[in-house]
Protein backbone atom coordinates (compact mmCIF):
# COMPACT_ATOMS: atom_id res chain seq x y z
CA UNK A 1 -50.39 41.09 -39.41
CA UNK A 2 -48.76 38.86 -41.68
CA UNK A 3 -49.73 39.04 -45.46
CA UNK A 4 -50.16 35.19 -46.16
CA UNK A 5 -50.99 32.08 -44.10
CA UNK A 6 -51.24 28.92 -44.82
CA UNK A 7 -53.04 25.88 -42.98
CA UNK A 8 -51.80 23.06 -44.00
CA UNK A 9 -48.01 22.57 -44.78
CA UNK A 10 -47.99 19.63 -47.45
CA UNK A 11 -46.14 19.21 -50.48
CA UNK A 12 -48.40 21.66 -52.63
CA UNK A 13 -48.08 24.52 -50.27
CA UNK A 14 -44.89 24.38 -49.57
CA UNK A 15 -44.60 24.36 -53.49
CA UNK A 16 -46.20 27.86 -53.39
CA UNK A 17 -44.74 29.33 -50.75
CA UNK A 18 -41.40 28.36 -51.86
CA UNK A 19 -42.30 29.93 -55.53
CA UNK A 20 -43.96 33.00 -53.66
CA UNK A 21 -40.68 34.13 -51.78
CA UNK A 22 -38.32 32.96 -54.74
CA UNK A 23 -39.79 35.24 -57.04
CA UNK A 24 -39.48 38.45 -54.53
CA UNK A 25 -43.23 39.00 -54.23
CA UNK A 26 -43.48 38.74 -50.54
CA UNK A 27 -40.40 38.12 -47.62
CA UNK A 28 -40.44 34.75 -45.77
CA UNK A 29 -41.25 36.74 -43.12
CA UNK A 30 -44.62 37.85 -43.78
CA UNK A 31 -45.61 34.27 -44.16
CA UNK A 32 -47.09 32.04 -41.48
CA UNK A 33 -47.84 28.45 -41.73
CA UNK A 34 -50.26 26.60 -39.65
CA UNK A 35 -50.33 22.35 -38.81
CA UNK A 36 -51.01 19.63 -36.49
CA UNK A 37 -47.21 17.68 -38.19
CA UNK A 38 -44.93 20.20 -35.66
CA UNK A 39 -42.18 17.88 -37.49
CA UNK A 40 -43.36 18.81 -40.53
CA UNK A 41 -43.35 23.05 -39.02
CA UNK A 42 -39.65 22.34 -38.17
CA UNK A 43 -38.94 21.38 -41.50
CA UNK A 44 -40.65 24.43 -43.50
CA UNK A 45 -39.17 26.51 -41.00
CA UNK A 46 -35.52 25.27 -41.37
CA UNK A 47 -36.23 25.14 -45.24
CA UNK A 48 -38.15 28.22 -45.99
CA UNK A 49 -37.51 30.23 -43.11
CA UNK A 50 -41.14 31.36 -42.17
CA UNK A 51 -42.85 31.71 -39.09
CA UNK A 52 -45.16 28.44 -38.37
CA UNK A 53 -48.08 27.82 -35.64
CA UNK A 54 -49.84 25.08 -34.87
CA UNK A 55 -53.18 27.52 -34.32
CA UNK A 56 -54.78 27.69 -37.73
CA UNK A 57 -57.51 30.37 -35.32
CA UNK A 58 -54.46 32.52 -34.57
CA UNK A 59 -53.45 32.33 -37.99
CA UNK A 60 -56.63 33.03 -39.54
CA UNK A 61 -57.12 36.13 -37.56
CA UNK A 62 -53.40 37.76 -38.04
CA UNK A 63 -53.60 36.68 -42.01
CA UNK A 64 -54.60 39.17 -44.96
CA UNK A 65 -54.77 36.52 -47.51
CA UNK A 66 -55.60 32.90 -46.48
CA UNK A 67 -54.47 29.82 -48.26
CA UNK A 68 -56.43 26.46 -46.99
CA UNK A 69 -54.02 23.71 -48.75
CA UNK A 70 -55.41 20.54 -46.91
CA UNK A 71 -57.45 17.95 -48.13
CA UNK A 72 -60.91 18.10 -49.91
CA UNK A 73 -62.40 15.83 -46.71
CA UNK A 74 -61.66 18.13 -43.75
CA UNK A 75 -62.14 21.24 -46.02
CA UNK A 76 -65.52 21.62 -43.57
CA UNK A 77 -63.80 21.35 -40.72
CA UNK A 78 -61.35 23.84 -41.03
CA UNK A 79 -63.73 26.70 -42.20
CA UNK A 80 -65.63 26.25 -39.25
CA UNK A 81 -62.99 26.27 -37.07
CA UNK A 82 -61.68 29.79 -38.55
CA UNK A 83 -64.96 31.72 -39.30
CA UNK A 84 -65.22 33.12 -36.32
CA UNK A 85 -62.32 35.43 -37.13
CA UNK A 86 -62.92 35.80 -41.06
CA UNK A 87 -63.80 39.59 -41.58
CA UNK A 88 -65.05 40.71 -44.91
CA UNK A 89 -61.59 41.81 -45.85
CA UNK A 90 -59.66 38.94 -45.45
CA UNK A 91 -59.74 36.85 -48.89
CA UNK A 92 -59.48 33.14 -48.97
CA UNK A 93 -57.90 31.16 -51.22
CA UNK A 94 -58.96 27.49 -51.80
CA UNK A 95 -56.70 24.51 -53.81
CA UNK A 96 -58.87 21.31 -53.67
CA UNK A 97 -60.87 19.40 -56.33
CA UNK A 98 -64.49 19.31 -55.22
CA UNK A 99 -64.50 22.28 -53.37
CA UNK A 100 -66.69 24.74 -54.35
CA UNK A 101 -67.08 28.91 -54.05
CA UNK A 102 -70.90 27.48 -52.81
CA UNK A 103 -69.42 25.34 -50.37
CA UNK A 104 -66.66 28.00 -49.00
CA UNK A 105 -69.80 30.50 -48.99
CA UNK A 106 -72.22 28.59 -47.40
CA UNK A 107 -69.81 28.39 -44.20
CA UNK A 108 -68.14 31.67 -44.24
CA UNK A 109 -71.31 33.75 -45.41
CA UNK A 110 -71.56 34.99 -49.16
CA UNK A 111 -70.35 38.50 -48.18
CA UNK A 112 -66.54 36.84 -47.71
CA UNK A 113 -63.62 37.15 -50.50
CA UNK A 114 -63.50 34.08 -51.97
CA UNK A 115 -60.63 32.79 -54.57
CA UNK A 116 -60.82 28.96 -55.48
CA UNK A 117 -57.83 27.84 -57.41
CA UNK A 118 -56.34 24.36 -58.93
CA UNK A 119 -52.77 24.44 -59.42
CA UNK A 120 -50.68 21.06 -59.84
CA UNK A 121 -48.06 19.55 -58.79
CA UNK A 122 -44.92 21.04 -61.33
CA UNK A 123 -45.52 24.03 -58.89
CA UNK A 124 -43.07 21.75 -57.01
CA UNK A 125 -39.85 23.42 -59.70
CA UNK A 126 -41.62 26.52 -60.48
CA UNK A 127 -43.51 25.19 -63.95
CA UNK A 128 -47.13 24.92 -62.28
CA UNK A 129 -50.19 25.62 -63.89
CA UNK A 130 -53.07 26.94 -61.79
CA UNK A 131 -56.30 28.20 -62.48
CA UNK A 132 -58.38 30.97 -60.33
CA UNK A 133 -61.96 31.61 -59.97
CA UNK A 134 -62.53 34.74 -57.76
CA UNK A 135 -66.02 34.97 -56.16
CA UNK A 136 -67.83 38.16 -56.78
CA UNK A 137 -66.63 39.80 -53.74
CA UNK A 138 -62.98 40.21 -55.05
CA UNK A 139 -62.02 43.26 -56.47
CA UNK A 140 -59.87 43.98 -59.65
CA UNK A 141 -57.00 44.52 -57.90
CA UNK A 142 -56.99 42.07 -55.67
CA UNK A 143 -57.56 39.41 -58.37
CA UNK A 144 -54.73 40.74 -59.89
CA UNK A 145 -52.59 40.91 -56.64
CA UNK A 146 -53.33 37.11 -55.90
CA UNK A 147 -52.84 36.26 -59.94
CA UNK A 148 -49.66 37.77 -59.39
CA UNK A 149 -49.07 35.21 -56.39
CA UNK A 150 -50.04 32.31 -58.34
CA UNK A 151 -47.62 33.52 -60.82
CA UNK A 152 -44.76 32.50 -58.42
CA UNK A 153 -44.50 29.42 -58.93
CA UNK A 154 -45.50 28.59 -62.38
CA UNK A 155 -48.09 30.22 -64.70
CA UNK A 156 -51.72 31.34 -63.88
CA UNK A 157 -55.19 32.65 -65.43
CA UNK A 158 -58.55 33.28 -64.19
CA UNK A 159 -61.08 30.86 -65.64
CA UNK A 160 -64.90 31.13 -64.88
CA UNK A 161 -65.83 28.38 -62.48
CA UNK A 162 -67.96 26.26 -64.55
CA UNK A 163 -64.07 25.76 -66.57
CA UNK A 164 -62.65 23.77 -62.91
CA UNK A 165 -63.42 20.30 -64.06
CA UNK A 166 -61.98 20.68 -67.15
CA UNK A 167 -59.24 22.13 -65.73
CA UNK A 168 -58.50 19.25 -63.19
CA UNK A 169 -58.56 16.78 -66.13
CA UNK A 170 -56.02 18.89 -68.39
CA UNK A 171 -54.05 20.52 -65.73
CA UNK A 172 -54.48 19.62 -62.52
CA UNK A 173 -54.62 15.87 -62.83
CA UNK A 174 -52.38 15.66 -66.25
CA UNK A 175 -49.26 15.52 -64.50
CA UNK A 176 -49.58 11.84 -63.70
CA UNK A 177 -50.17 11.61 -67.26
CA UNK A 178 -47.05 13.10 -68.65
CA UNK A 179 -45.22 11.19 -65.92
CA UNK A 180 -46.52 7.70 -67.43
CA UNK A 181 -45.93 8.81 -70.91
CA UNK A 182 -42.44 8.91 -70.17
CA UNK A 183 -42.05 5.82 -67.82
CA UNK A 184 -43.45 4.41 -71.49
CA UNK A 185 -41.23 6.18 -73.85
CA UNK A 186 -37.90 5.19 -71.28
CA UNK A 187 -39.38 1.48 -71.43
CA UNK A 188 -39.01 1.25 -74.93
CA UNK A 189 -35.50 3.29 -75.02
CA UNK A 190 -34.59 0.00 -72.56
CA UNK A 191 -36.09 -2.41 -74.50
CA UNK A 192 -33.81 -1.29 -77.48
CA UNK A 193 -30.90 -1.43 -74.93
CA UNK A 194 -30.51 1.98 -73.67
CA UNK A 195 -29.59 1.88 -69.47
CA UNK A 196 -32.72 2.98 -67.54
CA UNK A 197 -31.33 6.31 -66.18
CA UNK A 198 -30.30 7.54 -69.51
CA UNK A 199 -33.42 6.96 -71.02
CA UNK A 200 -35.22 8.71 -68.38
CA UNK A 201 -33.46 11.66 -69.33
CA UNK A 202 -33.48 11.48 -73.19
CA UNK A 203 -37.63 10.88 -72.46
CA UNK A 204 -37.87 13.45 -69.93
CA UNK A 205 -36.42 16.04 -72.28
CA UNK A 206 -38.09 15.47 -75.38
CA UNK A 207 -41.29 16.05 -73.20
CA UNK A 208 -40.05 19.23 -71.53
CA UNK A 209 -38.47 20.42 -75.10
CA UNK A 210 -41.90 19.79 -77.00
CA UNK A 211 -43.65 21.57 -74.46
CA UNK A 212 -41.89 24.66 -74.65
CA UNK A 213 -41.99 25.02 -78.46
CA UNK A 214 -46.02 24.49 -77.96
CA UNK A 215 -45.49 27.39 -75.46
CA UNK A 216 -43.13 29.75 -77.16
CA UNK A 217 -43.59 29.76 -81.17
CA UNK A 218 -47.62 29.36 -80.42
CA UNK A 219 -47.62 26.91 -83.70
CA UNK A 220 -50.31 24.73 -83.44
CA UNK A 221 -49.61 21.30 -82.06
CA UNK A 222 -50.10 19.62 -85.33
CA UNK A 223 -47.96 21.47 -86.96
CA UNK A 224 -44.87 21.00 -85.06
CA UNK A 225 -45.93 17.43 -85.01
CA UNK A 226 -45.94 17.61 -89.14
CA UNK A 227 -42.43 19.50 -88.88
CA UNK A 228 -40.86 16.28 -86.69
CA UNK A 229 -42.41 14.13 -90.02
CA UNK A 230 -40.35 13.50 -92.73
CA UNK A 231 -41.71 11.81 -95.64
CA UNK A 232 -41.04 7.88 -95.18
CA UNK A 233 -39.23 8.55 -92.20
CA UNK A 234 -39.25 6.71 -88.46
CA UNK A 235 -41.53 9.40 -87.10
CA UNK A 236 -44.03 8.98 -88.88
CA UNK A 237 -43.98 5.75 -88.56
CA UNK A 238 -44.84 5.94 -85.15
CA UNK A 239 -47.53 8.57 -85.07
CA UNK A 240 -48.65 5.73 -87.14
CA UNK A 241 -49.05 2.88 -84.34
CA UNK A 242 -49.93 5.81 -82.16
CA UNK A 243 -53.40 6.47 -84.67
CA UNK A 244 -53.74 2.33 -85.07
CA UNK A 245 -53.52 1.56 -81.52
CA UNK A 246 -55.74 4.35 -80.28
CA UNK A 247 -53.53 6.79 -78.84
CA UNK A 248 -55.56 10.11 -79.08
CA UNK A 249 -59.13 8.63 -78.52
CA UNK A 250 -57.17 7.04 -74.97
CA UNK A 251 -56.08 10.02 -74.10
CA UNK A 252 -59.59 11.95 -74.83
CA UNK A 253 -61.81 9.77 -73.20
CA UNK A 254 -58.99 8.96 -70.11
CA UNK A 255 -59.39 12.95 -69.26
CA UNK A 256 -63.28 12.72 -70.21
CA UNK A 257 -62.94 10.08 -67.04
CA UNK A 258 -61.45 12.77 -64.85
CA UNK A 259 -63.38 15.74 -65.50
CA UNK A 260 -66.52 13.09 -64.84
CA UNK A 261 -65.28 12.36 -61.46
CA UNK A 262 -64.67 16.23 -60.63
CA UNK A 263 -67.66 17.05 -61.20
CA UNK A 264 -69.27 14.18 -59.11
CA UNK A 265 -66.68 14.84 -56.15
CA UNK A 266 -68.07 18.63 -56.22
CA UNK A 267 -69.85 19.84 -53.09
């Protein structure tokens, strides 16, 4: 019996599974992997050293804990094909937008353990940020035995449900955000004759500096903003074009976009 599978061996799980057995919670042994790619099996094996399959039913039924990390379109196809060998004990764990604890239930039965989660993609180095919504079937400890999974590769919290599409547009989808942010910030660096690879780095930095002050003094954004601002200076001179040309209200109503679209890809 192995303690986690996963079906599906993409970038995202391999994310987790990588995070999972870095941070000593479980051996790479008691991991199994399930997928059609047997190229892409070879590689996680190589890699991460776990045992693969290309049965997802094999791997459903030898599996305490369940992770279904393909995409939100063949979701229903996969559940069928394992709920013939789901007992009540086995928890599943979902990662897709628009996939539903309803959904999961209304193939597996309402009597299953049922965890859906939205990480993103800075799982990839360890910095993720996932949310978990645990179906009423899931016990303390084992929300706190899967929170401690999640914790692996990044940082995790349980969320009520109705919280998922806002946390797809803040968290889950943000990435791509941040990412264009600082394609914009190097730009400029360039434009003022800094080489391309250096300003990727001075922008990446500032990004992944600010962040952790956010994180670790717990000052409120503004005010580390305020303490960047002399009086007269160049930065706020900036923050300046930033108000005229409509940076916050893009930003709002951009992520207003995103949570919209969760909530109409939801099944």
């Amino acid at each position: 019996m192995y303690k986690l599978g996963f079906i599906g061996c993409g970038n995202m799980g391999k994310a987790m599974i990588g995070g999972i057995i870095n941070s000593g919670q479980l051996s790479a042994t008691e991991i199994i992997v399930s997928d059609l790619n047997e190229a892409a099996l070879k590689a996680a094996n190589a890699e991460l050293g776990i045992h693969t399959t290309t049965d997802s039913l094999a791997l459903a039924k030898d599996s305490e804990i369940i992770v279904v990390a393909v995409k939100p379109n063949i979701y229903g196809i996969v559940l069928e094909q394992i709920k013939s060998v789901i007992s009540d004990k086995t928890i599943i764990v979902t990662i897709a937008a628009g996939i539903s604890i309803n959904f999961v239930e209304q193939i597996l039965g309402d009597d299953k353990k049922i965890i859906r989660t939205m990480p993103n993609t800075p799982a990839l180095v360890g910095e993720g940020m996932t949310a978990m919504c645990p179906n009423k079937n899931i016990s303390k400890e084992e929300q706190a035995h899967v929170l401690s999974l999640l914790s692996g590769f990044g940082k995790a919290e349980i969320v009520g449900e109705y919280l998922i599409d806002s946390v797809i547009g803040v968290s889950g989808s943000s990435p791509a955000y941040v990412f264009m942010f600082i394609e914009a910030m190097a730009d400029a660096a360039v434009l003022a004759g800094m080489p391309r690879a250096q300003a990727y780095t001075f922008a990446a930095q500032a990004v992944y500096g600010s962040a952790k002050m956010v994180m670790e003094t717990g000052k409120h954004p503004g005010e580390l903003k305020d303490m960047v601002c002399s009086p007269g200076g160049t930065t706020i001179e900036a923050v300046k074009m930033f108000e005229k040309t409509g940076f916050r209200s893009a930003v709002i109503e951009s992520i207003g976009a995103c949570i919209e679209k969760s909530k109409a890809m939801s099944k």
